[in-house]
N, C-alpha and C. Protein backbone atom coordinates (compact mmCIF):
# COMPACT_ATOMS: atom_id res chain seq x y z
N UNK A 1 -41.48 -32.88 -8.68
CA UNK A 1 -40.82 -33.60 -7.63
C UNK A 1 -40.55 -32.63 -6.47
N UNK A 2 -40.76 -33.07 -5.39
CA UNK A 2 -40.85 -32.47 -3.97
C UNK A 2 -39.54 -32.03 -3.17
N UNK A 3 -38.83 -31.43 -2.88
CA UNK A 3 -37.85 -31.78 -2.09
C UNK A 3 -37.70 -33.01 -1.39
N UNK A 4 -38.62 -33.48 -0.31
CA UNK A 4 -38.48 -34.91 0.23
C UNK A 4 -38.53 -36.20 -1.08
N UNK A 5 -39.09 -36.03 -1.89
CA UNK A 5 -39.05 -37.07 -2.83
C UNK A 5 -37.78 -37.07 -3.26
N UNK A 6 -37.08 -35.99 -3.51
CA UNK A 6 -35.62 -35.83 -4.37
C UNK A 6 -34.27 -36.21 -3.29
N UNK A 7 -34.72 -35.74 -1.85
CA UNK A 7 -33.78 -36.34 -0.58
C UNK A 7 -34.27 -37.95 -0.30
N UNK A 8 -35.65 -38.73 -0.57
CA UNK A 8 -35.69 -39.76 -0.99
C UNK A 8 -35.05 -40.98 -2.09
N UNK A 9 -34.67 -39.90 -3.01
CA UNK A 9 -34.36 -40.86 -4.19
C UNK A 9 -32.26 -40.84 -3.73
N UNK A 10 -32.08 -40.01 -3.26
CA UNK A 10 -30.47 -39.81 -2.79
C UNK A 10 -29.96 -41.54 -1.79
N UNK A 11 -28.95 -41.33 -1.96
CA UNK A 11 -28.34 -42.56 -2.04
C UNK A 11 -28.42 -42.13 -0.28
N UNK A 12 -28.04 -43.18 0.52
CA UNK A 12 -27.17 -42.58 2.14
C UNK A 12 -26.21 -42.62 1.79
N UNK A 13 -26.81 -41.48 3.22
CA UNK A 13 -24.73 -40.99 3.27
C UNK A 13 -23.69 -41.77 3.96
N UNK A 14 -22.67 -42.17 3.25
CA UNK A 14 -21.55 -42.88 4.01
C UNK A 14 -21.09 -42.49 5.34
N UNK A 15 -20.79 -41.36 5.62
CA UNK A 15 -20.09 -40.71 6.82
C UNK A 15 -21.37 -41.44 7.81
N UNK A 16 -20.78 -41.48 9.25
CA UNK A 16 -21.56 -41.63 10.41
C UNK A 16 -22.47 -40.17 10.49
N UNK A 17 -23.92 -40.00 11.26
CA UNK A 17 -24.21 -38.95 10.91
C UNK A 17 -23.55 -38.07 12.02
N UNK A 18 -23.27 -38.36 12.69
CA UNK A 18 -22.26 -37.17 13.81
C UNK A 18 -21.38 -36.60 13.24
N UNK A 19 -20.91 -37.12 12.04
CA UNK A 19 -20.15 -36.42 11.25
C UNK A 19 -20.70 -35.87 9.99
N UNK A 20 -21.78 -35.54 9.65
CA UNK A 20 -22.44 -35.37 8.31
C UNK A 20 -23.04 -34.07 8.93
N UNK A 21 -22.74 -33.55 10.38
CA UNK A 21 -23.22 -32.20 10.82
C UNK A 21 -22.40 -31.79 11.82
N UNK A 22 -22.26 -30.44 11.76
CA UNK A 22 -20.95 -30.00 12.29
C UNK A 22 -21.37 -29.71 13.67
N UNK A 23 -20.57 -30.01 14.81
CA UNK A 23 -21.32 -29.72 16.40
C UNK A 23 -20.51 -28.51 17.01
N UNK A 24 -20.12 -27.60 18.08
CA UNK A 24 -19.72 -26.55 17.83
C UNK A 24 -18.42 -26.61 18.23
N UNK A 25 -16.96 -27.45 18.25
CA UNK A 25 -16.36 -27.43 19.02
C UNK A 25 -15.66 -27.00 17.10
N UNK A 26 -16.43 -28.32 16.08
CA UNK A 26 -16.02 -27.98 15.00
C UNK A 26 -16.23 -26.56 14.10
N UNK A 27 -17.11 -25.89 14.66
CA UNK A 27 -17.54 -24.94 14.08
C UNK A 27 -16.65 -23.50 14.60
N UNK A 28 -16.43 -23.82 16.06
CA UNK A 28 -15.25 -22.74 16.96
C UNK A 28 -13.68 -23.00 16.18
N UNK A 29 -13.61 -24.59 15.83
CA UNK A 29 -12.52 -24.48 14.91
C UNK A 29 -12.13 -23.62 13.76
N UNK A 30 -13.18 -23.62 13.06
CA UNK A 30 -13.25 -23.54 11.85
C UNK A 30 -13.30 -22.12 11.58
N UNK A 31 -13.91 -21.62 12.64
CA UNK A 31 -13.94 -19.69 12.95
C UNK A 31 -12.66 -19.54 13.24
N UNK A 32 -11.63 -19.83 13.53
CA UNK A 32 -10.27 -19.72 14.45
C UNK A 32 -9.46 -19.65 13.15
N UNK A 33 -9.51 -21.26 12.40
CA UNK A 33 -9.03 -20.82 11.40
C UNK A 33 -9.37 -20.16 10.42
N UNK A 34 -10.37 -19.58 10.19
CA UNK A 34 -10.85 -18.16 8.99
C UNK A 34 -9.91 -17.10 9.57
N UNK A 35 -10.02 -16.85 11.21
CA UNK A 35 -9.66 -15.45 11.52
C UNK A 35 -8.34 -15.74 11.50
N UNK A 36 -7.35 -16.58 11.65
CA UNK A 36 -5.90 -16.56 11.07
C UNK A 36 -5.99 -16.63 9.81
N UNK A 37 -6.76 -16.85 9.11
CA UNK A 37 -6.09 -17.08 7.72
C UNK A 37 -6.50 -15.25 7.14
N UNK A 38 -7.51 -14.72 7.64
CA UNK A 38 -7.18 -13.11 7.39
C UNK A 38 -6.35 -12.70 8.18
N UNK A 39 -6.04 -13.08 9.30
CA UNK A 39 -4.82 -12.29 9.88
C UNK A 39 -3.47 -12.50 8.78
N UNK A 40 -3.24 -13.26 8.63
CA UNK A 40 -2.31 -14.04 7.54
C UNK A 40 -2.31 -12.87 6.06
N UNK A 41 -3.47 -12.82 5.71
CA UNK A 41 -3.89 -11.91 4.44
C UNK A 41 -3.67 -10.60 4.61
N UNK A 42 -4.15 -9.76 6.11
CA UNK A 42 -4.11 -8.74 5.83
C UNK A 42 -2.18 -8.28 6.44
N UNK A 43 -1.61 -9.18 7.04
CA UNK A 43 -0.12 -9.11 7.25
C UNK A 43 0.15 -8.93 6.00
N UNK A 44 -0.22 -9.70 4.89
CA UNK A 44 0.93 -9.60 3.67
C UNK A 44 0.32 -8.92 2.78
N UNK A 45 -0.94 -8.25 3.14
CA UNK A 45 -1.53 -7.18 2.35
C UNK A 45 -1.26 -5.40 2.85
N UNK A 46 -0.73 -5.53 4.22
CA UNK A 46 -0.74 -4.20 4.68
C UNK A 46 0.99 -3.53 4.30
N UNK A 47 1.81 -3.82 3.68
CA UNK A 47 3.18 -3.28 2.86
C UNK A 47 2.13 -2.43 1.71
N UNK A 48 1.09 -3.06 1.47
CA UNK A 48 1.09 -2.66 -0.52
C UNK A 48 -0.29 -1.32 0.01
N UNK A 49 -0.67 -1.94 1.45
CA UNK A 49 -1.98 -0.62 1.11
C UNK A 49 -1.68 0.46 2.21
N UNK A 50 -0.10 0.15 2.84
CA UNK A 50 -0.23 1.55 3.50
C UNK A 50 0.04 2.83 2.94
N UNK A 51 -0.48 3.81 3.87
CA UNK A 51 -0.05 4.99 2.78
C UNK A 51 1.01 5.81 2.61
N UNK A 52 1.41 5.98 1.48
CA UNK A 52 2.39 6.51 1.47
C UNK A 52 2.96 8.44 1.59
N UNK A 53 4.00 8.39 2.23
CA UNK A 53 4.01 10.29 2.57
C UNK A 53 4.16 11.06 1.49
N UNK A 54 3.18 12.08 1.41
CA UNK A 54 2.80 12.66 0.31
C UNK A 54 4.23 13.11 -0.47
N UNK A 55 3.65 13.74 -1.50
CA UNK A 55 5.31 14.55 -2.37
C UNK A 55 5.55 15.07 -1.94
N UNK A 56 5.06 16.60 -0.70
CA UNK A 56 5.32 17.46 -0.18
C UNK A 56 6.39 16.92 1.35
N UNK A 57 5.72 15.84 2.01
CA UNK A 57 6.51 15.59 2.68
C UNK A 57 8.21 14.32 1.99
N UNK A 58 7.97 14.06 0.72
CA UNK A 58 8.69 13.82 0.54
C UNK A 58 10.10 14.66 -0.07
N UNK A 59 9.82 15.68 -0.55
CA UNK A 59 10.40 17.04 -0.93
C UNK A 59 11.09 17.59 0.32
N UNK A 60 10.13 17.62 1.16
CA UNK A 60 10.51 18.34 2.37
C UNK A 60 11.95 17.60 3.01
N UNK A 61 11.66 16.10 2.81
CA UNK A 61 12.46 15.22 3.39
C UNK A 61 13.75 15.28 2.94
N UNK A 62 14.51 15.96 1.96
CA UNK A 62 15.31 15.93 1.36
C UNK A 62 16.32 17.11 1.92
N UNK A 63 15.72 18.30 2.60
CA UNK A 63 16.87 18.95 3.23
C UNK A 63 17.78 18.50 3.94
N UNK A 64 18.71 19.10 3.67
CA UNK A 64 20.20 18.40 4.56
C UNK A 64 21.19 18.04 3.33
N UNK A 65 20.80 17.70 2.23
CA UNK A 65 21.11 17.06 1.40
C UNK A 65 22.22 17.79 0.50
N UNK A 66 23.32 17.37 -0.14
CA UNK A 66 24.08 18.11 -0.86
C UNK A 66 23.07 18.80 -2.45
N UNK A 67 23.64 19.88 -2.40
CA UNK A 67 22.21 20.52 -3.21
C UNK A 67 22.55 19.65 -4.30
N UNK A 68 23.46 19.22 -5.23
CA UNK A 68 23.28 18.83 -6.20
C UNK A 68 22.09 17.55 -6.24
N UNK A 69 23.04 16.77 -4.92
CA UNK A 69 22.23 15.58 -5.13
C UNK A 69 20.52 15.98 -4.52
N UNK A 70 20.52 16.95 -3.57
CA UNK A 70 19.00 17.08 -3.53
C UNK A 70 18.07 17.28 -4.76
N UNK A 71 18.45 18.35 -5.86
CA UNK A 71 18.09 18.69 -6.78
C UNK A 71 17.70 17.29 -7.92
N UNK A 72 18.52 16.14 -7.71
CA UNK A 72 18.33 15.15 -9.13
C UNK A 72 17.21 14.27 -7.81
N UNK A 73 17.51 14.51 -6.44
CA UNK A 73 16.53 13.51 -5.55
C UNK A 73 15.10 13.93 -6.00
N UNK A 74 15.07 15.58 -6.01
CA UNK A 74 13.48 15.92 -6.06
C UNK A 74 13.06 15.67 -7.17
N UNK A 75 14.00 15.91 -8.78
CA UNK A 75 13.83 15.46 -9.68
C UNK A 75 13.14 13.57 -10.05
N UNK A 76 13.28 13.40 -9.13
CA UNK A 76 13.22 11.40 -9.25
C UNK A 76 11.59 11.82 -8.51
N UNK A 77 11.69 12.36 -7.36
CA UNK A 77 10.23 12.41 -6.92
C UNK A 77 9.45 12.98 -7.41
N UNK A 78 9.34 14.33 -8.18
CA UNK A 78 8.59 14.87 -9.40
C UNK A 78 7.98 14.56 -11.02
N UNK A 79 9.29 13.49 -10.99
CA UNK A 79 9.51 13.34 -12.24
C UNK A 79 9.56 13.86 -13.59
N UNK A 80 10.16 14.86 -12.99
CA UNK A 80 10.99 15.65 -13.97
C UNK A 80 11.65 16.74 -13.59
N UNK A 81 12.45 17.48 -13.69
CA UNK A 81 13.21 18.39 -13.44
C UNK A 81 12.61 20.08 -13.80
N UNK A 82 12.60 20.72 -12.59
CA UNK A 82 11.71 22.00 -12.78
C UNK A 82 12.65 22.97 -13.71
N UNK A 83 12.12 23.30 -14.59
CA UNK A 83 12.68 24.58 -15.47
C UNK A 83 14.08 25.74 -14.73
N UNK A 84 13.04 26.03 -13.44
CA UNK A 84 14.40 27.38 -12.82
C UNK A 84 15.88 26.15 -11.84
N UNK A 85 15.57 24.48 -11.72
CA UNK A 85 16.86 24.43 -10.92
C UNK A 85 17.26 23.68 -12.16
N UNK A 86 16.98 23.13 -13.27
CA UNK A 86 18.02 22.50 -14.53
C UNK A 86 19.08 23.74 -14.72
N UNK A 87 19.57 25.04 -14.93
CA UNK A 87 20.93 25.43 -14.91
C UNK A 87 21.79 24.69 -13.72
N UNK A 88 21.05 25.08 -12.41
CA UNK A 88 22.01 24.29 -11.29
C UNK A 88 22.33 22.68 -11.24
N UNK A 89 21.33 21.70 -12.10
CA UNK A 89 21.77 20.58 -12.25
C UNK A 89 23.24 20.35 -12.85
N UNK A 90 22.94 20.91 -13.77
CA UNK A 90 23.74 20.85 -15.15
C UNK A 90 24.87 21.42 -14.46
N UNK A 91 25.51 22.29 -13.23
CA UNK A 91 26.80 23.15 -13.03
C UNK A 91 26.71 24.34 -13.91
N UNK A 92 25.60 24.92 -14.69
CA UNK A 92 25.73 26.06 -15.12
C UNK A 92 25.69 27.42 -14.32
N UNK A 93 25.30 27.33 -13.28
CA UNK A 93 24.78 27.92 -12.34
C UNK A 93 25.07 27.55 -10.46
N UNK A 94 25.57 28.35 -9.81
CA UNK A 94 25.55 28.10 -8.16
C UNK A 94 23.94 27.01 -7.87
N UNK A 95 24.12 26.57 -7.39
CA UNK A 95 22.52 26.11 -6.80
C UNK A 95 21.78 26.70 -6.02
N UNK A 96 20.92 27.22 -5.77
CA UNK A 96 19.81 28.04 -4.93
C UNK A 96 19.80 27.48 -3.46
N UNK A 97 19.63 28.44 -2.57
CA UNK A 97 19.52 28.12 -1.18
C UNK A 97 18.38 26.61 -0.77
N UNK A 98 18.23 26.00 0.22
CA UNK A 98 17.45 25.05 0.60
C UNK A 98 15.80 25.96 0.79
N UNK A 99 15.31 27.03 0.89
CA UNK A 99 14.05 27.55 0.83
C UNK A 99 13.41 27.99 -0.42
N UNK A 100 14.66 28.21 -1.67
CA UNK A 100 14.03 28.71 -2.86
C UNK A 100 14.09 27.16 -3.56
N UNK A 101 15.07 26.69 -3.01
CA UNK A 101 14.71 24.87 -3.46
C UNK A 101 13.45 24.37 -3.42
N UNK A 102 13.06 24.51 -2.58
CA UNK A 102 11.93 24.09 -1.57
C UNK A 102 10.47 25.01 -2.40
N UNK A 103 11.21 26.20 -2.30
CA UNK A 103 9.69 26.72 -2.83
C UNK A 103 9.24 27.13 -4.81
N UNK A 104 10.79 26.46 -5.12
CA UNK A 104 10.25 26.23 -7.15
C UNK A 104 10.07 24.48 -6.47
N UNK A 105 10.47 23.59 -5.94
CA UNK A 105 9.89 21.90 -6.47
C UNK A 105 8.27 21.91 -6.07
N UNK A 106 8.18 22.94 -4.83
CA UNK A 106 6.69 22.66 -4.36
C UNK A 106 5.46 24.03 -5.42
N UNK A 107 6.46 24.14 -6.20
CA UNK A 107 5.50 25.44 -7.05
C UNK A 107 4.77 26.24 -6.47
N UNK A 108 5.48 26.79 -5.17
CA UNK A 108 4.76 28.17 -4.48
C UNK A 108 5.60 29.32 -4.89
N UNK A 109 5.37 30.45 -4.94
CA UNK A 109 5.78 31.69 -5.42
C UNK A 109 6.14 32.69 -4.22
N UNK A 110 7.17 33.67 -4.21
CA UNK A 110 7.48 34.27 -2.82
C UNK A 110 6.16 34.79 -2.41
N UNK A 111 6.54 34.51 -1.07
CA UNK A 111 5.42 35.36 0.01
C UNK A 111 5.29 36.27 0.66
């Protein structure tokens, strides 16, 4: 069976045919609404895919901070607590200046 034999054996179409093919006023519609409906998508998609500031600048971000509470802040951003500032968590120990803070969370060694 032929294509035309198989569009032969098809019933007609109900719709008027001006409407059974799209002319371009419908077709400019129909582009308008695709491109809002990604505008729409990528609004409520761009929270989850922007990027976020690295650990380093988030570490960094924390000076100013009362050392204790800086120390459990970097701890939350590391996730876990570095070996040399757990005495100063704990009050066993003074807490270390904001540069030796800075340079055991970011694991650089003096320079």
């Amino acid at each position: 069976m032929t294509r035309d034999e198989l569009l032969a054996q098809l019933s007609p179409p109900r719709l008027p045919l001006d409407m059974a093919a799209l002319d371009w006023r419908e077709m400019l519609a129909l582009g308008g609404i695709g491109l809002l409906a990604g505008l729409l998508v990528a609004l409520l998609l761009g929270p989850l895919l922007a990027r976020r500031p690295s650990r380093r600048a988030r570490i960094l971000g924390t000076r100013g901070m009362p050392s204790q509470v800086r120390i459990l802040a970097i701890a939350r951003i590391l996730g876990r607590l570095p070996d040399p500032l757990r005495p100063a968590a704990y009050g066993a120990a003074p807490a270390p200046d904001d540069d030796a803070i800075d340079r055991i969370a970011l694991g650089r060694r003096r320079g």
